[in-house]
Protein backbone atom coordinates (compact mmCIF):
# COMPACT_ATOMS: atom_id res chain seq x y z
CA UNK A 1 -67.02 -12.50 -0.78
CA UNK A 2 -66.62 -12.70 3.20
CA UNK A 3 -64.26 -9.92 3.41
CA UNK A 4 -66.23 -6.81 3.21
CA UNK A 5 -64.53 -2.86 3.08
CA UNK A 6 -64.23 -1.78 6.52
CA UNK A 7 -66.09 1.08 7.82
CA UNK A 8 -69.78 2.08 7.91
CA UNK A 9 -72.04 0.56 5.79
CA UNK A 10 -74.21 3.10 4.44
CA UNK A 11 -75.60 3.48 0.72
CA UNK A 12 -77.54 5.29 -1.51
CA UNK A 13 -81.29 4.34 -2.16
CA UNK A 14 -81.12 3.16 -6.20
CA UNK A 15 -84.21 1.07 -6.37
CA UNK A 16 -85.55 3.97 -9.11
CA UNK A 17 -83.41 2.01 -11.34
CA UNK A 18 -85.11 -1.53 -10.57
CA UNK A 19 -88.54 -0.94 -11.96
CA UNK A 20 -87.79 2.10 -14.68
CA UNK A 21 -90.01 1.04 -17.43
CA UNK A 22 -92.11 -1.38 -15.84
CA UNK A 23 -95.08 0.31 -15.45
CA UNK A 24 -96.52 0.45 -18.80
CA UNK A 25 -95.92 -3.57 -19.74
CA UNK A 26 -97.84 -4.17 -16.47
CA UNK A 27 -100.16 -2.46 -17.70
CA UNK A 28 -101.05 -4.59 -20.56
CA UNK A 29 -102.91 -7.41 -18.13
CA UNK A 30 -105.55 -4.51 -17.45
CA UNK A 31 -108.54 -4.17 -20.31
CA UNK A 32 -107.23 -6.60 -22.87
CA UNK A 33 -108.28 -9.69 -23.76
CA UNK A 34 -105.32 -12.51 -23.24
CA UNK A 35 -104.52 -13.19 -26.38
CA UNK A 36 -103.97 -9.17 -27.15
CA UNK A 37 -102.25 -9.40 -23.95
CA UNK A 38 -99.41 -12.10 -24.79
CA UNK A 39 -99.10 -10.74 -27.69
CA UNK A 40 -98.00 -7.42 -26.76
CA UNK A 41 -95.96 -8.66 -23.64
CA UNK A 42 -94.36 -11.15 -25.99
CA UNK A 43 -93.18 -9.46 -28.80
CA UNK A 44 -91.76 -11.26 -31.62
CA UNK A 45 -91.07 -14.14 -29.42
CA UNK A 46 -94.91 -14.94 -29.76
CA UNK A 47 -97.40 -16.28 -27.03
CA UNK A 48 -97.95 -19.49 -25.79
CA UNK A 49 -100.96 -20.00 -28.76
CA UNK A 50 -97.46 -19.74 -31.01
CA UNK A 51 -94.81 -21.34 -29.33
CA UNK A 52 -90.73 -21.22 -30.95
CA UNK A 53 -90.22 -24.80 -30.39
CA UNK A 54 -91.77 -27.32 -27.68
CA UNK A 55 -89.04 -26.19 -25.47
CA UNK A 56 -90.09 -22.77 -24.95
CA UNK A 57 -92.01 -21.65 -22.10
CA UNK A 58 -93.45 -18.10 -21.18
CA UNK A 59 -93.66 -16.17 -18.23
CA UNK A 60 -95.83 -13.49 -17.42
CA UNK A 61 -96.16 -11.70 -13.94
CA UNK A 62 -99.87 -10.96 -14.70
CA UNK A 63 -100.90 -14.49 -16.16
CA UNK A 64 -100.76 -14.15 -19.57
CA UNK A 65 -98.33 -16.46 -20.11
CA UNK A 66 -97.46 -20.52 -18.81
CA UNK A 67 -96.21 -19.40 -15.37
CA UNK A 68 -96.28 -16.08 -13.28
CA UNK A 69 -92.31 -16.68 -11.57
CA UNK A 70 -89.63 -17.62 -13.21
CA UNK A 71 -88.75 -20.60 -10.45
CA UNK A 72 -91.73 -22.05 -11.14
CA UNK A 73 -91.58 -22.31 -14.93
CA UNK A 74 -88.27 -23.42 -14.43
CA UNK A 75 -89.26 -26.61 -11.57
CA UNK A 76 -91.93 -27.51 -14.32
CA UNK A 77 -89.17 -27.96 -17.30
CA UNK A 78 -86.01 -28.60 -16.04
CA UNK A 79 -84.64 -31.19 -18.98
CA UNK A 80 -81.72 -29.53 -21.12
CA UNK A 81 -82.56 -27.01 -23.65
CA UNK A 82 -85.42 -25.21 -22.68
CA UNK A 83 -85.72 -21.41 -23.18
CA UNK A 84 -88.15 -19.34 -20.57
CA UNK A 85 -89.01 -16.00 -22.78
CA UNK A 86 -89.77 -13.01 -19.91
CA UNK A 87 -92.64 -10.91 -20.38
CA UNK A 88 -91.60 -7.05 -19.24
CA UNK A 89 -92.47 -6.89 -15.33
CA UNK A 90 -90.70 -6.71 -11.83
CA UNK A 91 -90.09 -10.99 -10.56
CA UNK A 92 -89.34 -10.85 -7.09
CA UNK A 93 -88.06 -13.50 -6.43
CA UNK A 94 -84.87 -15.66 -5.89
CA UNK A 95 -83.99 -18.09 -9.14
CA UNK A 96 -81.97 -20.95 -9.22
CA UNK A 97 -80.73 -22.66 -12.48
CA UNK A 98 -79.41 -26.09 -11.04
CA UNK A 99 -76.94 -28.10 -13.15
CA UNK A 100 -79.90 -30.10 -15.28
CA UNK A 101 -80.73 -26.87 -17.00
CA UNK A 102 -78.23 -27.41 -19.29
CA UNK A 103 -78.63 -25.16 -22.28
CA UNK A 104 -81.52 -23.07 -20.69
CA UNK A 105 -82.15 -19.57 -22.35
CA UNK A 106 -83.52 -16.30 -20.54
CA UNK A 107 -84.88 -14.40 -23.08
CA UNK A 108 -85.86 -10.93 -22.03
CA UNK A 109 -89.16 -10.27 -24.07
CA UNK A 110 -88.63 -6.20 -24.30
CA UNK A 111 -85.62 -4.88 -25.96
CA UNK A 112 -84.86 -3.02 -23.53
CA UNK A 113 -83.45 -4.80 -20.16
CA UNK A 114 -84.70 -2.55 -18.08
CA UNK A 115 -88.20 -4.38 -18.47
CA UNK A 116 -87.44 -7.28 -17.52
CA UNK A 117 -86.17 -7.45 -13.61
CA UNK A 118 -85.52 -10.46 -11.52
CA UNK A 119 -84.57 -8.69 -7.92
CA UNK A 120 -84.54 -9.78 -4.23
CA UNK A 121 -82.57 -8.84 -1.06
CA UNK A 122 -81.11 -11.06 0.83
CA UNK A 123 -77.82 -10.12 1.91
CA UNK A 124 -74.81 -12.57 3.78
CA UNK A 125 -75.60 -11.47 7.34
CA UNK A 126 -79.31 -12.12 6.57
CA UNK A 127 -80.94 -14.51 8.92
CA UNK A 128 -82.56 -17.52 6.90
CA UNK A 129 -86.80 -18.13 7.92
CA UNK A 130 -86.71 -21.13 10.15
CA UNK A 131 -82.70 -21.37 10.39
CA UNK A 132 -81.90 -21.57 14.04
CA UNK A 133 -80.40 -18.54 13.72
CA UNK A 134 -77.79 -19.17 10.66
CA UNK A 135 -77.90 -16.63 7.74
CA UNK A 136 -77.30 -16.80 3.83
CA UNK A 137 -73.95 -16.01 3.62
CA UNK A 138 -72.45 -14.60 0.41
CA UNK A 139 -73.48 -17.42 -2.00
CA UNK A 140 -76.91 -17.81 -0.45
CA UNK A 141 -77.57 -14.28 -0.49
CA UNK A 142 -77.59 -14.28 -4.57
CA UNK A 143 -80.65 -13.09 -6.02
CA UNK A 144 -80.15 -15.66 -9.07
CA UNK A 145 -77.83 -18.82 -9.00
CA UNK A 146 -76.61 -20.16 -12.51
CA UNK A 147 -74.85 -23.59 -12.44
CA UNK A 148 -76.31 -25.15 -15.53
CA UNK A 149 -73.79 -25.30 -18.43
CA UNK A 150 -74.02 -23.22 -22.05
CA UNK A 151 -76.42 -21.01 -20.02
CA UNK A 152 -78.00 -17.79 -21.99
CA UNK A 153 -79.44 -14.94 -20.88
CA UNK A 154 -80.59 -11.80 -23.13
CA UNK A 155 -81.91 -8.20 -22.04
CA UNK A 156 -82.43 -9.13 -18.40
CA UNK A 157 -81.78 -6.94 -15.30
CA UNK A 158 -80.38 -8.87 -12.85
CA UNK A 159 -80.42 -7.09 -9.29
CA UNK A 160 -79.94 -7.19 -5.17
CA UNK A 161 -81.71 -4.63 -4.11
CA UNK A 162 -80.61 -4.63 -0.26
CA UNK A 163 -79.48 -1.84 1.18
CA UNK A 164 -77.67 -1.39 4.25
CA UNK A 165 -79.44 1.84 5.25
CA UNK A 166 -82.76 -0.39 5.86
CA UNK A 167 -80.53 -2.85 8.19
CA UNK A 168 -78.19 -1.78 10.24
CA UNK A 169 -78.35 -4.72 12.11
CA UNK A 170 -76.86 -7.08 9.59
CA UNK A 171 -72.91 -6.61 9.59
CA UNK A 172 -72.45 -9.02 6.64
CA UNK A 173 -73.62 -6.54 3.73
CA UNK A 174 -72.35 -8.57 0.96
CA UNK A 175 -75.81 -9.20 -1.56
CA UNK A 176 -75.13 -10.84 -4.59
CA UNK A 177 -77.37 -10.30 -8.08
CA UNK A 178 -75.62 -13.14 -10.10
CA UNK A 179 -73.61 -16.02 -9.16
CA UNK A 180 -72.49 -18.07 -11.72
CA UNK A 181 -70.77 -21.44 -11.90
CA UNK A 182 -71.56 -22.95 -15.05
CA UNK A 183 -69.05 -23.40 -18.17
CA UNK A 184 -69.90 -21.57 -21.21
CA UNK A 185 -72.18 -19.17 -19.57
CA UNK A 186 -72.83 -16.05 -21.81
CA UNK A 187 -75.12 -12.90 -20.88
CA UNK A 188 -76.09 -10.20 -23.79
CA UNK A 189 -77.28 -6.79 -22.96
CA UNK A 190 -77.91 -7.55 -19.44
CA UNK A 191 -78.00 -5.27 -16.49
CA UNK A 192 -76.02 -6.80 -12.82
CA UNK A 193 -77.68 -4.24 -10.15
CA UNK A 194 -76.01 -3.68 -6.59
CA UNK A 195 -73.68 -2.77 -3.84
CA UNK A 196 -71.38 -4.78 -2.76
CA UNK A 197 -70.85 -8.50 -4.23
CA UNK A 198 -72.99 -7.66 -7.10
CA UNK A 199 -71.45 -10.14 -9.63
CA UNK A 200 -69.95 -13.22 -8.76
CA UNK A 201 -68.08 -15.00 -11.56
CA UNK A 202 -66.95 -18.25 -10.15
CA UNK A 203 -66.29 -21.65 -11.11
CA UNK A 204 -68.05 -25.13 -9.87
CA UNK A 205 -64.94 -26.13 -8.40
CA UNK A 206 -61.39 -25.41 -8.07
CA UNK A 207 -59.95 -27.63 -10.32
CA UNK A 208 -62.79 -26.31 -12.95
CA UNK A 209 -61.95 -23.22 -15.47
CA UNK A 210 -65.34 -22.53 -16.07
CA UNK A 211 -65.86 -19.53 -18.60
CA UNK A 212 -68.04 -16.77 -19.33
CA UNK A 213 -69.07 -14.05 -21.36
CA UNK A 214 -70.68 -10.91 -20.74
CA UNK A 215 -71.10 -8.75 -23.95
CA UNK A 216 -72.96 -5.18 -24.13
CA UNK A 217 -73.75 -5.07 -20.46
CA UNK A 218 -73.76 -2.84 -17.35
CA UNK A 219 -73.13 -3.29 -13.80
CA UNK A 220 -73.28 -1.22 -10.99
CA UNK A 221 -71.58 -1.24 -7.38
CA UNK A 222 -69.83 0.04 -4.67
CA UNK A 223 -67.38 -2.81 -2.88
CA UNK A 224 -65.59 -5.44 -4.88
CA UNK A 225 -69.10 -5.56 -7.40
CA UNK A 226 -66.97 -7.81 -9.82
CA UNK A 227 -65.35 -11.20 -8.15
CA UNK A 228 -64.77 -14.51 -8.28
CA UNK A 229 -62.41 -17.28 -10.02
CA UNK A 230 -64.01 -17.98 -12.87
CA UNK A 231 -62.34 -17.23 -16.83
CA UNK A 232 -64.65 -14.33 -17.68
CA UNK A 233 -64.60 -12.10 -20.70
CA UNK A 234 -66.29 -8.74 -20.69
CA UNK A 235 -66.23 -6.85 -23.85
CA UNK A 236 -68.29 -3.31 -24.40
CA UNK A 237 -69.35 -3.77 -21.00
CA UNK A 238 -69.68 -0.74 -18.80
CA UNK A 239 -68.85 -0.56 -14.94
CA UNK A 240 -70.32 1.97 -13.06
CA UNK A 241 -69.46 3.14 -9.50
CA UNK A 242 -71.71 3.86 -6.93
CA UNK A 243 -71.50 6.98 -4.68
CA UNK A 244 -71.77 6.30 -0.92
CA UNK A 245 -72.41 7.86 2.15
CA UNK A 246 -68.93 7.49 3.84
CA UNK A 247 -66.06 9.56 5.17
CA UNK A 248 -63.34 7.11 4.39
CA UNK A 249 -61.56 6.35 1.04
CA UNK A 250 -61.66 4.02 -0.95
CA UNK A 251 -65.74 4.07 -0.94
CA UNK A 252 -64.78 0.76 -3.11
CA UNK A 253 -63.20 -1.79 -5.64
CA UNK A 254 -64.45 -2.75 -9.21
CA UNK A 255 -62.59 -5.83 -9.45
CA UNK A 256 -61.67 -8.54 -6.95
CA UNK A 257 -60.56 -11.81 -8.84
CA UNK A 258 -59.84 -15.36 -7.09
CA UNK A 259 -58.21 -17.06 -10.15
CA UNK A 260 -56.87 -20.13 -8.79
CA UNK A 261 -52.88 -20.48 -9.74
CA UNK A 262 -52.90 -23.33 -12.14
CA UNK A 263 -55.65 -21.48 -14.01
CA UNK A 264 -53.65 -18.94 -17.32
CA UNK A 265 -56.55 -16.78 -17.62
CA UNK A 266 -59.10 -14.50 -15.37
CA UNK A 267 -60.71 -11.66 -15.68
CA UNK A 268 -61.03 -9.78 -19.02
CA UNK A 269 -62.14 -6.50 -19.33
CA UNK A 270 -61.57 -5.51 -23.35
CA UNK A 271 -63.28 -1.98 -24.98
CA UNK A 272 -64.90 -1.22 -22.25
CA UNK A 273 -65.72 1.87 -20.20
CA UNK A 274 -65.52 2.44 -16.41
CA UNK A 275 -68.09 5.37 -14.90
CA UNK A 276 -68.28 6.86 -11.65
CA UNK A 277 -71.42 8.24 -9.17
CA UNK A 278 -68.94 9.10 -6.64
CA UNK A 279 -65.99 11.94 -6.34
CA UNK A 280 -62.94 11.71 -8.63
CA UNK A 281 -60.23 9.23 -7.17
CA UNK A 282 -63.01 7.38 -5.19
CA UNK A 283 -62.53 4.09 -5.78
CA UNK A 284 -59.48 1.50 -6.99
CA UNK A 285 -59.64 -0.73 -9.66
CA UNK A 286 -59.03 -3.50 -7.81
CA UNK A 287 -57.61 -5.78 -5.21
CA UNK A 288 -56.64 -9.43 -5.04
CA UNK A 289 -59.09 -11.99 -3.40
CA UNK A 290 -57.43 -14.77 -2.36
CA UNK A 291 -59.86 -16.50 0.06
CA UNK A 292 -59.25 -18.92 2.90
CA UNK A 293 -60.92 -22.18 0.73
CA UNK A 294 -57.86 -21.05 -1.58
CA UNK A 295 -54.63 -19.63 -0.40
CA UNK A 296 -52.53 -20.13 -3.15
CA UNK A 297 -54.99 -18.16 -5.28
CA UNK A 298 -53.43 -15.99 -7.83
CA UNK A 299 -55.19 -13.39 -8.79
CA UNK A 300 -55.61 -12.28 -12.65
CA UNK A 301 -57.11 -9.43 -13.67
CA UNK A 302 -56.52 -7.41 -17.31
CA UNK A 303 -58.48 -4.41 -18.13
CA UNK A 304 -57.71 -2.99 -21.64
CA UNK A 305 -58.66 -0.59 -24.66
CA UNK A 306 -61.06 0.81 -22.22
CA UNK A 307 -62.33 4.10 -20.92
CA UNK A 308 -61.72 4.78 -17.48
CA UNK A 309 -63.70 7.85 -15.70
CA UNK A 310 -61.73 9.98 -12.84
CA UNK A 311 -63.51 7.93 -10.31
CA UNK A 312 -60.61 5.75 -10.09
CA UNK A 313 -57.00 6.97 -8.23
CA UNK A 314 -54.54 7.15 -10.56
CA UNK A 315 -51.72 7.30 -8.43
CA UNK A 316 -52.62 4.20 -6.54
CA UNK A 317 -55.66 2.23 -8.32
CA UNK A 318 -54.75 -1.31 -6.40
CA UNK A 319 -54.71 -1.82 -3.35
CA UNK A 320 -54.52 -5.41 -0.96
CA UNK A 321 -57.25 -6.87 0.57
CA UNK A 322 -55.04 -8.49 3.00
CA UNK A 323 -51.18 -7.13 3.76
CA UNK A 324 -50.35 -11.04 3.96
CA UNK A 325 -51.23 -11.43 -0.25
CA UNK A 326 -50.04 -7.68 -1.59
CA UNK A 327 -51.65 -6.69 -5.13
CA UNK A 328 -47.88 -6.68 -6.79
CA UNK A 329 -47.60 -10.49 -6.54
CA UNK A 330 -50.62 -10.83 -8.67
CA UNK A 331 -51.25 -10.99 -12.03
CA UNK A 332 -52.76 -7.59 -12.40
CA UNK A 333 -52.23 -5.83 -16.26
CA UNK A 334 -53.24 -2.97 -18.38
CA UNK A 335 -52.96 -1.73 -21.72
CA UNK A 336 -54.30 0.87 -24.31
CA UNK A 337 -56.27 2.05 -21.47
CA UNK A 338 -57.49 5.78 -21.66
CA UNK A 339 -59.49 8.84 -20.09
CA UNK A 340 -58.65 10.77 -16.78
CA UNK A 341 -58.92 7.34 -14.76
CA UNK A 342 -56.11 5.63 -16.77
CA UNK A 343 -53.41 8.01 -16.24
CA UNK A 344 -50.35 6.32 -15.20
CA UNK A 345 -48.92 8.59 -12.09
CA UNK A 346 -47.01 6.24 -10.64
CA UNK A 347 -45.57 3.44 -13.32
CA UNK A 348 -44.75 0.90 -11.07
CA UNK A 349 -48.74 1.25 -9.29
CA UNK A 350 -50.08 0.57 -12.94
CA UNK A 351 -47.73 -2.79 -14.65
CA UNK A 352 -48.83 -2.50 -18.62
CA UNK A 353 -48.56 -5.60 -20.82
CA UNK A 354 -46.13 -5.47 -23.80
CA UNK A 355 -47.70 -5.75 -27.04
CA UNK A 356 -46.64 -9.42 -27.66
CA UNK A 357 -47.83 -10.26 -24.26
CA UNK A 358 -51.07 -7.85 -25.23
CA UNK A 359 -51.42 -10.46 -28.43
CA UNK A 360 -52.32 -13.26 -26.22
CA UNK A 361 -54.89 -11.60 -23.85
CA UNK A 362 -58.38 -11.80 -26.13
CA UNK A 363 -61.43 -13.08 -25.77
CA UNK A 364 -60.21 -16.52 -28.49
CA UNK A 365 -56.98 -17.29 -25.63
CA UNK A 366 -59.89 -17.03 -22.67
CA UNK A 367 -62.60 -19.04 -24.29
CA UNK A 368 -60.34 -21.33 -26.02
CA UNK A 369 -62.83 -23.65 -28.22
CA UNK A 370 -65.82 -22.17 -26.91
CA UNK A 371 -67.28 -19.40 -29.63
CA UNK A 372 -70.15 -17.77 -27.87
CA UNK A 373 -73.48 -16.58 -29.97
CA UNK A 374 -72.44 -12.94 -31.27
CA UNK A 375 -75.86 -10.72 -31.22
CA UNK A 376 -75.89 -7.40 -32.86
């Protein structure tokens, strides 16, 4: 996004987070022969000696595998279909998935996705090597770019480690992980780490509903960390607020849809949970996006059957991001919410859905007659 909160931009150090249980998987490309080695970094998606079809190609940060970077093993096998399985390591480095990687599978080769970490940090306001003095912007800045449809990624972290602290200089602090454009986009058990910007869900166009699916995942972050037009479905997801080094309220936003107007559907938040780092009534919910490619954006947003921490203000959890598009017009809902962070203080700050209108907001409506893969 290009509007960021105002006020300071200081944050928290996390990068403890980035390479938790790294270490040992590294490791494994020390004293064993290669075989052993991709093996062990493999898992029960085998080694390149065993391959799951002729599509599948392994990386391996050490160089056990077919490539050491995910970019590169994605330049050499970029027909539809493929499937890259990740050994456990740290790839840092900045991944794009262009539009004839239709079909392509991530496969996080640990079961747990902290292991597996694609991470970089560029940020909006950083200046691009050799670019006569331009920078990324938001979209450049993201760490990985999907736009290939029926993308899949499982039991990956997906992070922007930048931190304002370490560049004061740079005024445009918005760092994406993720941006995704594709249709039928689904991520299992992943892990979306940073501050502000951290996931963009968006589509490849206005005219486009693309739609995705995030299932059993976690993401962290401090100012709008969830945006974008796109239809996207989260379900057992878990949002998690960062504490910040500020003296102004609200340190942030969760949410901060774009839904174009002719689109029914946005965001989706179903059985989830919503955590906080930072002091209770910290943050908002959400606020509106509606961005100057767009102005008659209309904003959708419902968060339901889900657990919200006290890190949100209950007596006024949206708020605008600009006074000319006010968070009442939109299309903002709730319903069977509960915990300290879904108290309703104020009824008209919080509209709830009706249960008839509640009937039609599930994951079947948003997808429509796309039925993404259902892992356990």
């Amino acid at each position: 996004m290009t509007v960021p909160l105002h006020g300071p931009h200081r944050a928290v150090a996390r990068r403890s987070l980035l390479v938790a249980g790294t270490g040992a998987a590294l490791a494994l490309t020390l004293g064993a022969p290669a075989h052993a080695t991709a093996r062990q970094s493999f898992g029960r998606y085998g080694s390149p000696a065993a391959r799951l079809t002729p599509l599948t190609l392994y990386v391996h940060p050490g160089g056990a595998g077919d490539f050491t970077t995910v970019q590169s093993a994605l330049d050499a096998g970029s027909g539809a279909g493929r499937t890259l399985v990740l050994a456990p390591g740290t790839y840092r480095e900045t991944v794009n998935v262009t539009a004839a990687h239709a079909g392509l599978a991530l496969i996080g080769a640990s079961e747990d996705p902290r292991d597996v970490v694609i991470v970089y940090d560029n940020a909006a306001g950083t200046p691009v090597p050799g670019g006569g003095g331009a920078t990324y912007g938001t979209s450049g800045s993201a760490t990985t770019s999907v736009r290939a449809a029926d993308f899949t990624a499982h039991r990956i972290t997906f992070a922007n480690d930048f931190l304002r602290a370490d560049h004061p200089v740079v005024t445009a602090t918005q760092a994406v992980a993720v941006k995704v454009t594709g249709d039928r986009a689904a991520f299992h058990h992943c892990r979306f780490l940073g501050h502000q910007d951290t996931l963009y869900a968006d589509t490849a166009a206005l005219s486009t509903f693309d739609r995705q699916y995030f299932a059993h995942c976690y993401v962290e972050g401090d100012v709008d960390f969830v945006f974008g037009r796109a239809t996207a479905v989260f379900e057992h997801c878990r949002f998690h607020t960062l504490d910040r080094d500020v003296d102004f309220t609200p340190e942030g936003m969760v949410f901060a849809p774009s839904t174009a107007r002719a689109n029914p559907y946005g965001f989706l938040a179903a059985r989830c949970r919503i955590t906080s780092g930072a002091e209770n009534g910290a943050y908002k919910l959400a606020r509106p996006w509606v961005p100057s490619s767009d102005s008659t954006a209309w904003p959708s947003l419902v968060v339901r059957d889900t657990a919200i921490g006290p890190g949100i203000d209950t007596d006024a959890p949206y708020t605008d991001m600009r006074e000319a598009y006010p968070w009442q017009t939109m299309r903002f809902r709730e319903y069977g919410n509960a915990g300290p962070g879904a108290v309703v203080s104020v009824p008209a700050n919080r509209p709830q859905l009706t249960a008839a209108e509640a009937r039609t907001r599930s994951r079947e409506k948003y997808l429509g007659d796309w039925r993404p893969y259902q892992p356990h």
